[in-house]
N, C-alpha and C. Protein backbone atom coordinates (compact mmCIF):
# COMPACT_ATOMS: atom_id res chain seq x y z
N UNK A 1 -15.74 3.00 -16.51
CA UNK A 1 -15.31 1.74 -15.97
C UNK A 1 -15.53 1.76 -14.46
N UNK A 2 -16.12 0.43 -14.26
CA UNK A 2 -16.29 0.64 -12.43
C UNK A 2 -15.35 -0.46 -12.03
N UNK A 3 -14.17 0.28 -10.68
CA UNK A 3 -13.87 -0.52 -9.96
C UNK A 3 -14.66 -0.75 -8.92
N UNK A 4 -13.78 -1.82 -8.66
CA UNK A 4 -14.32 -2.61 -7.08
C UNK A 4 -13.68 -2.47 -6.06
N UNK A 5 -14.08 -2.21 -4.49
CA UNK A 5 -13.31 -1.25 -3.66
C UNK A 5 -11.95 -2.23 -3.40
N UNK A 6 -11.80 -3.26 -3.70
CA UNK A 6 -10.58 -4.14 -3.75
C UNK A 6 -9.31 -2.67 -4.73
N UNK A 7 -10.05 -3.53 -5.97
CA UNK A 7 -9.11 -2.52 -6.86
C UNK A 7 -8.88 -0.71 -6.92
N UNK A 8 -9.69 0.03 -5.85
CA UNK A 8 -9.63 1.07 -5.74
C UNK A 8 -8.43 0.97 -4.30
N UNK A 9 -8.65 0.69 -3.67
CA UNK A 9 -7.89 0.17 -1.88
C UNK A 9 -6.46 0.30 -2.93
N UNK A 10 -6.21 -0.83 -3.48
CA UNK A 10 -5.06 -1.55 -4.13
C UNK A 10 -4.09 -0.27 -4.86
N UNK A 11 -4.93 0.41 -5.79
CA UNK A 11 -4.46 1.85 -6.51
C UNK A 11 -4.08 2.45 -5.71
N UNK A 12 -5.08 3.23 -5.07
CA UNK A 12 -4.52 4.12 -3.73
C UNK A 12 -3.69 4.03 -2.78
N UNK A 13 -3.19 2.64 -2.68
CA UNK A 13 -2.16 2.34 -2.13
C UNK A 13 -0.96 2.38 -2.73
N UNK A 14 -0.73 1.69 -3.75
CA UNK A 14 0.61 2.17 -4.92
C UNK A 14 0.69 3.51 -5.09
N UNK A 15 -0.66 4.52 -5.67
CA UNK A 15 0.15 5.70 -5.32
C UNK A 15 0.53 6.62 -3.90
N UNK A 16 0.28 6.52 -3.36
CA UNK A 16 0.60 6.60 -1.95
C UNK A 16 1.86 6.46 -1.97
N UNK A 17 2.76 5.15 -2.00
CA UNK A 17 3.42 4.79 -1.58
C UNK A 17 4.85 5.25 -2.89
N UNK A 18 4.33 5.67 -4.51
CA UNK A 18 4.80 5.99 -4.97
C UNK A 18 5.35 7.35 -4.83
N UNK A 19 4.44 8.36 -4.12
CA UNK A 19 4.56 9.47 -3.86
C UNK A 19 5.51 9.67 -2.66
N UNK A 20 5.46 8.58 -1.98
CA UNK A 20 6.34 8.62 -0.24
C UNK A 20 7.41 8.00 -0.99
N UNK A 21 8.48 7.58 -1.43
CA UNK A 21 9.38 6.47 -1.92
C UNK A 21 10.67 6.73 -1.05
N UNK A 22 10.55 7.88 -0.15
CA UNK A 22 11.95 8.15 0.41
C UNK A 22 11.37 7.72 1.99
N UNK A 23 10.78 6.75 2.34
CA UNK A 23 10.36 6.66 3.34
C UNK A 23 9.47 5.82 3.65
N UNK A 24 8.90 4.60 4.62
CA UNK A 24 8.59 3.91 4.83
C UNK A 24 6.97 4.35 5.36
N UNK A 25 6.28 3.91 5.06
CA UNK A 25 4.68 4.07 5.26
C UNK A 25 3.56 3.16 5.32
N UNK A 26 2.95 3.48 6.42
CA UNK A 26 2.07 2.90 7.19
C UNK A 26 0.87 2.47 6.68
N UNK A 27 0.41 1.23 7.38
CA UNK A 27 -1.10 0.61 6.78
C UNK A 27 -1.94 1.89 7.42
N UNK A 28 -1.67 2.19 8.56
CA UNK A 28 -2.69 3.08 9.63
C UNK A 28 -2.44 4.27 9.00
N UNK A 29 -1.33 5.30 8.00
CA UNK A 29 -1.07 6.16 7.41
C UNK A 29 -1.91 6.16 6.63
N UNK A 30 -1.99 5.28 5.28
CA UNK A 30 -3.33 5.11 4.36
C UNK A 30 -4.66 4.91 4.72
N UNK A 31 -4.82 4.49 5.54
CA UNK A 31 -5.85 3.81 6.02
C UNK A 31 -6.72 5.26 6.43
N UNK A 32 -5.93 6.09 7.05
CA UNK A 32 -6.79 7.70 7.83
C UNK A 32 -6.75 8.45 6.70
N UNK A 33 -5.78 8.37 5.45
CA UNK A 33 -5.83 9.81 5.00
C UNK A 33 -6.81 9.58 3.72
N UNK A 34 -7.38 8.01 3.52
CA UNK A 34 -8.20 7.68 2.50
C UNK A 34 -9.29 7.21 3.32
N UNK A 35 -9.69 7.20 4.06
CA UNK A 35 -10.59 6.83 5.22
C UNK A 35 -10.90 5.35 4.96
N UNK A 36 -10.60 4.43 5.12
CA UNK A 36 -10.51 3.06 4.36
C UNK A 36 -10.48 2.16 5.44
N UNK A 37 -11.19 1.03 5.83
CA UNK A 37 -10.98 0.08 6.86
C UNK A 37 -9.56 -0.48 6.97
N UNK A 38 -9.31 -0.07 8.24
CA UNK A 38 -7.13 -0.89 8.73
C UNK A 38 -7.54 -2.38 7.96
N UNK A 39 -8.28 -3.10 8.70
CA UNK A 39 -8.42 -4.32 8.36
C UNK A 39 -8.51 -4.69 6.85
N UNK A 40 -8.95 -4.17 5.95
CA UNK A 40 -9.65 -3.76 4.36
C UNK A 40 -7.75 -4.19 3.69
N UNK A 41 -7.33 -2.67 4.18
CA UNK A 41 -6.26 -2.52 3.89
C UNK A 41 -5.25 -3.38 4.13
N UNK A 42 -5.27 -4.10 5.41
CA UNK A 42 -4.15 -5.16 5.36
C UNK A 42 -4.47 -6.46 4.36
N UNK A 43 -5.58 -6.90 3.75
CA UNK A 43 -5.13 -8.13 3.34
C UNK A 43 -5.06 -7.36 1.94
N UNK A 44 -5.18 -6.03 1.13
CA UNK A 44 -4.79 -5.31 0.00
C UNK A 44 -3.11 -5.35 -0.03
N UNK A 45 -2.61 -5.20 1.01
CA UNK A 45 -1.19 -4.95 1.34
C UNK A 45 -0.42 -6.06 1.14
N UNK A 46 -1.32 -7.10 2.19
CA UNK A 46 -0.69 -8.81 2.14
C UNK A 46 -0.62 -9.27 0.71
N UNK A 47 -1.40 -9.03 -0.43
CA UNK A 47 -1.73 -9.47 -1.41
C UNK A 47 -0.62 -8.69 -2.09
N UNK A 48 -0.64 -7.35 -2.44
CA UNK A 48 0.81 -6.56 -2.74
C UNK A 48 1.92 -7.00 -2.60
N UNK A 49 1.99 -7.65 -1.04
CA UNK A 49 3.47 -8.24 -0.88
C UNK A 49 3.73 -9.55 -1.57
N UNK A 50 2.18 -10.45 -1.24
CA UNK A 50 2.57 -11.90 -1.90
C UNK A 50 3.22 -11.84 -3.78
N UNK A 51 2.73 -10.40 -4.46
CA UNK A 51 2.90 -9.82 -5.54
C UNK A 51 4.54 -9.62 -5.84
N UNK A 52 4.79 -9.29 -4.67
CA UNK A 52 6.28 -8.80 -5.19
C UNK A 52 6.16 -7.46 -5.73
N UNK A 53 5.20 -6.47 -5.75
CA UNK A 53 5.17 -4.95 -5.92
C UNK A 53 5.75 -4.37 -4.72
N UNK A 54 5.32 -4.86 -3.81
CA UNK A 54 5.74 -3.85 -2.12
C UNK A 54 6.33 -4.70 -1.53
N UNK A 55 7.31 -4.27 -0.47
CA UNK A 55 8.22 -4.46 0.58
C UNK A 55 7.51 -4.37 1.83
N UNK A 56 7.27 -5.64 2.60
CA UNK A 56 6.47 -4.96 3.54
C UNK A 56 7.99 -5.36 5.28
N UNK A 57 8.03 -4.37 5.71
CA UNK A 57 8.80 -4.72 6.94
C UNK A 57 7.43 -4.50 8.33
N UNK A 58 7.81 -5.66 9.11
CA UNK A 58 7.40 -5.45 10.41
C UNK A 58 7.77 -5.42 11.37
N UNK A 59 7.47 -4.88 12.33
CA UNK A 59 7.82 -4.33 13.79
C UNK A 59 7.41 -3.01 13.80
N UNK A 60 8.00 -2.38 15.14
CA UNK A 60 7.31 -1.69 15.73
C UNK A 60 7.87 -0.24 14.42
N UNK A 61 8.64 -0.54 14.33
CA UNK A 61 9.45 0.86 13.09
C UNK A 61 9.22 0.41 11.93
N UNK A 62 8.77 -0.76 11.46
CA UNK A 62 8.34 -0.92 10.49
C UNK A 62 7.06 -0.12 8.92
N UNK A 63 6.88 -0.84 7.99
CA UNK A 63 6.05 0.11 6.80
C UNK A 63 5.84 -0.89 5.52
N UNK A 64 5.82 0.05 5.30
CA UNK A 64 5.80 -0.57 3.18
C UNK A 64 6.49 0.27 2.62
N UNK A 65 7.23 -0.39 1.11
CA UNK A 65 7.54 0.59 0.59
C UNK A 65 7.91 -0.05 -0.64
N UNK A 66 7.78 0.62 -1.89
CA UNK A 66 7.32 0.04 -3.28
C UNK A 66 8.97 -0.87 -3.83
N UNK A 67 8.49 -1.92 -4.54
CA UNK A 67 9.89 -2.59 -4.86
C UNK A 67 10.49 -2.61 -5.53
N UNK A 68 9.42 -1.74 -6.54
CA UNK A 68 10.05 -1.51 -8.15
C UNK A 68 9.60 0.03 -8.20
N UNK A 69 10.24 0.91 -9.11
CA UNK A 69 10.09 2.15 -9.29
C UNK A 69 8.86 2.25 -9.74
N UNK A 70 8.11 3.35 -9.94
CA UNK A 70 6.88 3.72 -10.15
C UNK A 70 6.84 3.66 -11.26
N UNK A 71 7.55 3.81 -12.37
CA UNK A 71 7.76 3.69 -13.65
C UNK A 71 7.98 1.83 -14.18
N UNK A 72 8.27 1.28 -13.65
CA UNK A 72 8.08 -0.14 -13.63
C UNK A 72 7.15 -0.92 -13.55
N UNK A 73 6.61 -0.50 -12.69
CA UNK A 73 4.90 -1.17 -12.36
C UNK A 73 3.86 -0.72 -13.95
């Protein structure tokens, strides 16, 4: 099966964020450790949030962080 780098971005981000769950995490966090365009990644994220899967907070201390348990999704 071939994804499309939408739906690969999108995966790698849920688990990411499934794996961090005690802690708030960064577009620029994913973005370096999957080498992935910041920009790519934010409207993957925006779309996540419009979803209701992720929590997104902003400001300067701000992150993401999943809304439903990993087992839910």
């Amino acid at each position: 099966m071939r994804l499309t780098a939408y739906t690969d971005y999108t995966l790698r981000t849920l688990m990411h964020l499934a794996m961090h769950q005690d802690r708030l995490v960064t577009i620029q966090e994913i973005a370096e450790l999957h080498d992935i365009s910041k920009n790519h990644l934010t409207k993957v994220v925006h779309q996540l949030g419009m979803s209701d899967l992720v929590t997104t907070i902003r400001g300067r201390s701000g992150g993401l962080k999943l809304n439903k348990t990993p087992k839910e999704i």
